[in-house]
Protein backbone atom coordinates (compact mmCIF):
# COMPACT_ATOMS: atom_id res chain seq x y z
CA UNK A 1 0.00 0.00 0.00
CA UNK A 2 1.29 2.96 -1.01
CA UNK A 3 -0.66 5.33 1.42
CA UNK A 4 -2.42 4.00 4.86
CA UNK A 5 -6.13 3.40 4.92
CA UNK A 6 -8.04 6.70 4.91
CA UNK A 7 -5.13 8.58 4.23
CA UNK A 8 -5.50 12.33 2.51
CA UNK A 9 -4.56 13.14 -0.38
CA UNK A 10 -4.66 17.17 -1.41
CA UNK A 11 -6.50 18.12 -4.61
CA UNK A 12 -5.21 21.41 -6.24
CA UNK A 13 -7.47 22.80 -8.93
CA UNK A 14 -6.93 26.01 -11.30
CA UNK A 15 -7.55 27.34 -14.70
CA UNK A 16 -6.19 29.80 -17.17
CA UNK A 17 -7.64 31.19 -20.50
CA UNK A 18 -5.18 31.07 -23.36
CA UNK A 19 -5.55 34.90 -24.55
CA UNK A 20 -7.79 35.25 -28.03
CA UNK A 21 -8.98 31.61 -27.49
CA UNK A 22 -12.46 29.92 -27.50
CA UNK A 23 -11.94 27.65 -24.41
CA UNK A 24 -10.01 27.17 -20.97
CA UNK A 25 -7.25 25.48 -19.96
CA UNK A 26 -8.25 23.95 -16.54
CA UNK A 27 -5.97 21.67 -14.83
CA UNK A 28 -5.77 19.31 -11.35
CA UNK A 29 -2.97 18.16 -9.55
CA UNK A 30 -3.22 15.96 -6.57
CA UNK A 31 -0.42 15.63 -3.91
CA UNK A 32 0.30 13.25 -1.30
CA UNK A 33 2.11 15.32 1.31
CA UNK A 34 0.92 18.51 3.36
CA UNK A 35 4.18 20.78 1.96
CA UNK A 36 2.52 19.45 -2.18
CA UNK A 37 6.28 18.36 -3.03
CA UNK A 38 5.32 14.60 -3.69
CA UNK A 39 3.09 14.76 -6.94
CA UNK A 40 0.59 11.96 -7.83
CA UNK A 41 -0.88 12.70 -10.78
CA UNK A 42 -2.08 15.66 -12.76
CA UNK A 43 -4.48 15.87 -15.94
CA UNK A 44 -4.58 19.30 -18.01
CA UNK A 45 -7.23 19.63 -20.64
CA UNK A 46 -9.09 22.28 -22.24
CA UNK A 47 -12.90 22.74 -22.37
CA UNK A 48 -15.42 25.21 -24.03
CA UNK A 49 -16.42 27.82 -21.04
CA UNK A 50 -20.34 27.37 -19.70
CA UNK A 51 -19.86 31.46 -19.61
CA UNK A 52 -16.95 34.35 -20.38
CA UNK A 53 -17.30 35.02 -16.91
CA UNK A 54 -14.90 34.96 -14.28
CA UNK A 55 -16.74 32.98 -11.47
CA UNK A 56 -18.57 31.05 -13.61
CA UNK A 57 -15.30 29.63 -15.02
CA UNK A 58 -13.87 29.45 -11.55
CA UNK A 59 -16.92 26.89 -10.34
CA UNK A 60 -16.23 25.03 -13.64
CA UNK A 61 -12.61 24.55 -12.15
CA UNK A 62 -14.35 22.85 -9.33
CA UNK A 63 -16.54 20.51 -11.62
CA UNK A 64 -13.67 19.21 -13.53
CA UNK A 65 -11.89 18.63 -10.02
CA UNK A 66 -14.81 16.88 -9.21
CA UNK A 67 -14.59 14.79 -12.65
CA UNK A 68 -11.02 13.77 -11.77
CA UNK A 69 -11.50 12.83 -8.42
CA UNK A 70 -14.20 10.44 -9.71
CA UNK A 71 -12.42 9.03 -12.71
CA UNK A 72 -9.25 8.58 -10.23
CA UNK A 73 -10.93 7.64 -6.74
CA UNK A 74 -10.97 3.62 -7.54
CA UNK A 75 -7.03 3.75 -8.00
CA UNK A 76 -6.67 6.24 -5.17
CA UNK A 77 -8.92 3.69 -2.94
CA UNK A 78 -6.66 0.87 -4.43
CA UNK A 79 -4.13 2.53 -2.61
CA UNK A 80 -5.15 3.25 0.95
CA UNK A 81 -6.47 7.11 -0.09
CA UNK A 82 -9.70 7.40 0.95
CA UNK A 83 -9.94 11.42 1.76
CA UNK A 84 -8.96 14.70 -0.12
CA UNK A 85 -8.72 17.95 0.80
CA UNK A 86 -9.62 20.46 -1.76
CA UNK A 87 -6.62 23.34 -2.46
CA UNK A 88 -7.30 26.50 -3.93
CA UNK A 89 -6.54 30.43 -4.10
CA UNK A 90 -9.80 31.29 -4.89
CA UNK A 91 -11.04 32.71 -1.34
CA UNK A 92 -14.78 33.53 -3.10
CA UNK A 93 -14.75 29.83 -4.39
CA UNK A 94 -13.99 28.41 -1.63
CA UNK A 95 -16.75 30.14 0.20
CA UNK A 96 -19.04 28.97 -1.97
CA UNK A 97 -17.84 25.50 -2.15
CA UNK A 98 -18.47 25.23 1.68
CA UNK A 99 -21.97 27.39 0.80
CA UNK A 100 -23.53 26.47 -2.73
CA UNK A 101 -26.39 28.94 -1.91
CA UNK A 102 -24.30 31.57 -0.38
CA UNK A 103 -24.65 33.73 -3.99
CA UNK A 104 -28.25 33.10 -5.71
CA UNK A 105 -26.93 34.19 -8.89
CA UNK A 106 -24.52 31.07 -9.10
CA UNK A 107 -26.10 28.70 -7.61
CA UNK A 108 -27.95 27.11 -10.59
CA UNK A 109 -23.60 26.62 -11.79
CA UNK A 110 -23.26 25.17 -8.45
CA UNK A 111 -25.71 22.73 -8.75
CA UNK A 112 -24.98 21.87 -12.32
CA UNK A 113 -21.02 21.28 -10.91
CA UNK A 114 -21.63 18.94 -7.86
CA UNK A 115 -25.27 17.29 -8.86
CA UNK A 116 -23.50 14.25 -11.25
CA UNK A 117 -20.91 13.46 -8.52
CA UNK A 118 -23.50 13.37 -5.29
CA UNK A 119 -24.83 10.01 -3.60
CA UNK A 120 -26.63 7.68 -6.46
CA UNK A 121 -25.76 9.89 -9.29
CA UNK A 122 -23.98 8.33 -12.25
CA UNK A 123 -20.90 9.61 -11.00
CA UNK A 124 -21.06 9.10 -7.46
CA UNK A 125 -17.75 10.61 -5.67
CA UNK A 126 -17.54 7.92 -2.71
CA UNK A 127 -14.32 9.68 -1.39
CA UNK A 128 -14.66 12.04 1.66
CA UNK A 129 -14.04 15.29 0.64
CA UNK A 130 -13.05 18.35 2.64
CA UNK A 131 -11.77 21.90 1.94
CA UNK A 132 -8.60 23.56 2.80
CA UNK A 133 -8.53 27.53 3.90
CA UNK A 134 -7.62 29.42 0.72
CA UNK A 135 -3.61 29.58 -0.11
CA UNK A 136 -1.54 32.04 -1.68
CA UNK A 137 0.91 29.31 -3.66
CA UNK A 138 -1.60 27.35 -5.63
CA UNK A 139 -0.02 24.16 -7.28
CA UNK A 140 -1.98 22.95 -10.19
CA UNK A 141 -1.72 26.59 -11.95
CA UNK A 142 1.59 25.84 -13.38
CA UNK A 143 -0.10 23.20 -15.27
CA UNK A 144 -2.12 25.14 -17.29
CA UNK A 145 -0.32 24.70 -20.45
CA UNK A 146 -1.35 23.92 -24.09
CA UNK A 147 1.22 21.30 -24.47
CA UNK A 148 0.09 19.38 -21.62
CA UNK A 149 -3.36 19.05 -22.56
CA UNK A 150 -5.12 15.48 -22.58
CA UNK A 151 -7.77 15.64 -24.45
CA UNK A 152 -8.82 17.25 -28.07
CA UNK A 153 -9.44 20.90 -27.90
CA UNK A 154 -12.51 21.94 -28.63
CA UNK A 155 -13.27 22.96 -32.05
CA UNK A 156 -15.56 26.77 -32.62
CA UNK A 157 -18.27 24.23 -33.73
CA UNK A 158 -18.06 21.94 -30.55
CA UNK A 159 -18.14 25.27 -28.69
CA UNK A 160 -21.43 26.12 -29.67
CA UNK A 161 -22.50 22.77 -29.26
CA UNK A 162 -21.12 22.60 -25.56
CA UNK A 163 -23.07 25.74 -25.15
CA UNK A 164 -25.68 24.81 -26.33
CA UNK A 165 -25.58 21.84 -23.67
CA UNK A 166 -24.97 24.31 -20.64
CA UNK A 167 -28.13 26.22 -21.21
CA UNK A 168 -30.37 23.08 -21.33
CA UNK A 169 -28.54 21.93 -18.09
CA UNK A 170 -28.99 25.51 -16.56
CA UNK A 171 -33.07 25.31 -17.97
CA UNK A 172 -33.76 21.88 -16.17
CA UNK A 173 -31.89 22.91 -12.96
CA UNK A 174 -33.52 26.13 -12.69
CA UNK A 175 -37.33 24.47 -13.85
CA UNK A 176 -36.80 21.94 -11.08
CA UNK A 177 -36.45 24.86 -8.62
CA UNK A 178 -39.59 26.05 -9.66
CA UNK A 179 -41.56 23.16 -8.95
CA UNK A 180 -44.34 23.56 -6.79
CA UNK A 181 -43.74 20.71 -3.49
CA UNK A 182 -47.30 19.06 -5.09
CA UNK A 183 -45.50 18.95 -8.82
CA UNK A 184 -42.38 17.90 -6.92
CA UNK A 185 -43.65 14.88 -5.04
CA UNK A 186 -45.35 13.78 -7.95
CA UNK A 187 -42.21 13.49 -10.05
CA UNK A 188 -40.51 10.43 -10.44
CA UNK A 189 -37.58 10.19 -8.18
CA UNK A 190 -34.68 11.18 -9.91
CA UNK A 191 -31.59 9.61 -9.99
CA UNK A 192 -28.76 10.89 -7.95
CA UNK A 193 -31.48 13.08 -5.39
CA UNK A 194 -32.43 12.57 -1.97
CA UNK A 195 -29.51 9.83 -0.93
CA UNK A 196 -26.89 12.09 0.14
CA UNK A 197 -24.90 10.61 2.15
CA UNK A 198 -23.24 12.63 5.63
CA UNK A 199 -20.20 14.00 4.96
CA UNK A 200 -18.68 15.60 8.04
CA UNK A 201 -16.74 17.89 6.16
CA UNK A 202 -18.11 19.41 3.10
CA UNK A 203 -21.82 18.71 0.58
CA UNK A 204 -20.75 17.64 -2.95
């Protein structure tokens, strides 16, 4: 084993837009000691934005966090990690990741960041996950780079298409809100809602 049972493992998260471009560059690193010398693993890509807007793009950081931490928590399991504390610079984000409702006007990009990784979604993040004060000497910034990107970059077309896919997501999250409890109840349940498991530390 490389780490004890429920050892922590520290999640940095950041993005950077290249200047004149169409999308982000948003990239995670995750470190196994407390001074974030001993590097794990790291994974840049580069997305279309859900919105030219700085805290918009600054929640999406969190999602693809999120994305990572689920794509990488059966190895990081496999290996005696079983918590992560999330790292960041952002002092507003990280407010907001301890209170999803703190600001009503991004809440609806909250909820579209966290609702695919909570207890019975599709992605279900079984880690425990908890939040670090805000730093000054982020770690995952310096990966931001176009030649360390993992996936395809997003074409103009697929960034209209993306789009496209954010404001449907942002529709249904903000039509369920409006539900009256009698429309609610009547729904069937949907997947991913109403299991949340306890977490002692932070809400995903």
């Amino acid at each position: 084993m490389i780490g004890a049972n429920n050892s922590v493992v520290y999640c940095h998260f950041s993005y950077r837009r290249p200047k004149g471009k169409h999308y982000c560059l948003f990239a995670v690193a995750l470190y196994r000691d407390p001074e974030w010398k001993k590097l794990i693993v790291q994974r840049t890509v580069a997305l279309t934005m859900w919105e030219d807007q700085q805290h918009v793009t600054a929640i999406q950081s969190y999602q693809n966090a999120l994305e990572c931490l689920f794509q990488w928590q059966g190895t990081l399991r496999a290996h005696g990690f079983n918590n992560v504390l999330l790292v960041t610079n952002n002092s507003t984000l990280a407010l907001w990741i301890s209170n999803p409702k703190k600001r009503k006007e991004y809440a609806d990009y909250m909820e579209m960041a966290v609702a695919p990784y909570r207890a019975g979604a599709k992605k279900e993040i079984i880690l425990s996950i908890g939040m670090c004060e805000p730093v000054d000497n982020e770690k995952s910034h310096k990966f931001c780079r176009e030649e360390l990107v993992k996936n395809n970059i997003p074409s103009e077309y697929q960034a209209r298409e993306d789009k496209k896919e954010v404001a449907k997501n942002l529709l249904d999250i903000r039509n369920l809100r409006l539900l009256t409890v009698e429309e609610f109840l009547d729904m069937d349940k949907p997947e991913g809602m109403w299991d949340e498991k306890p977490n002692s530390k932070l809400e995903i």
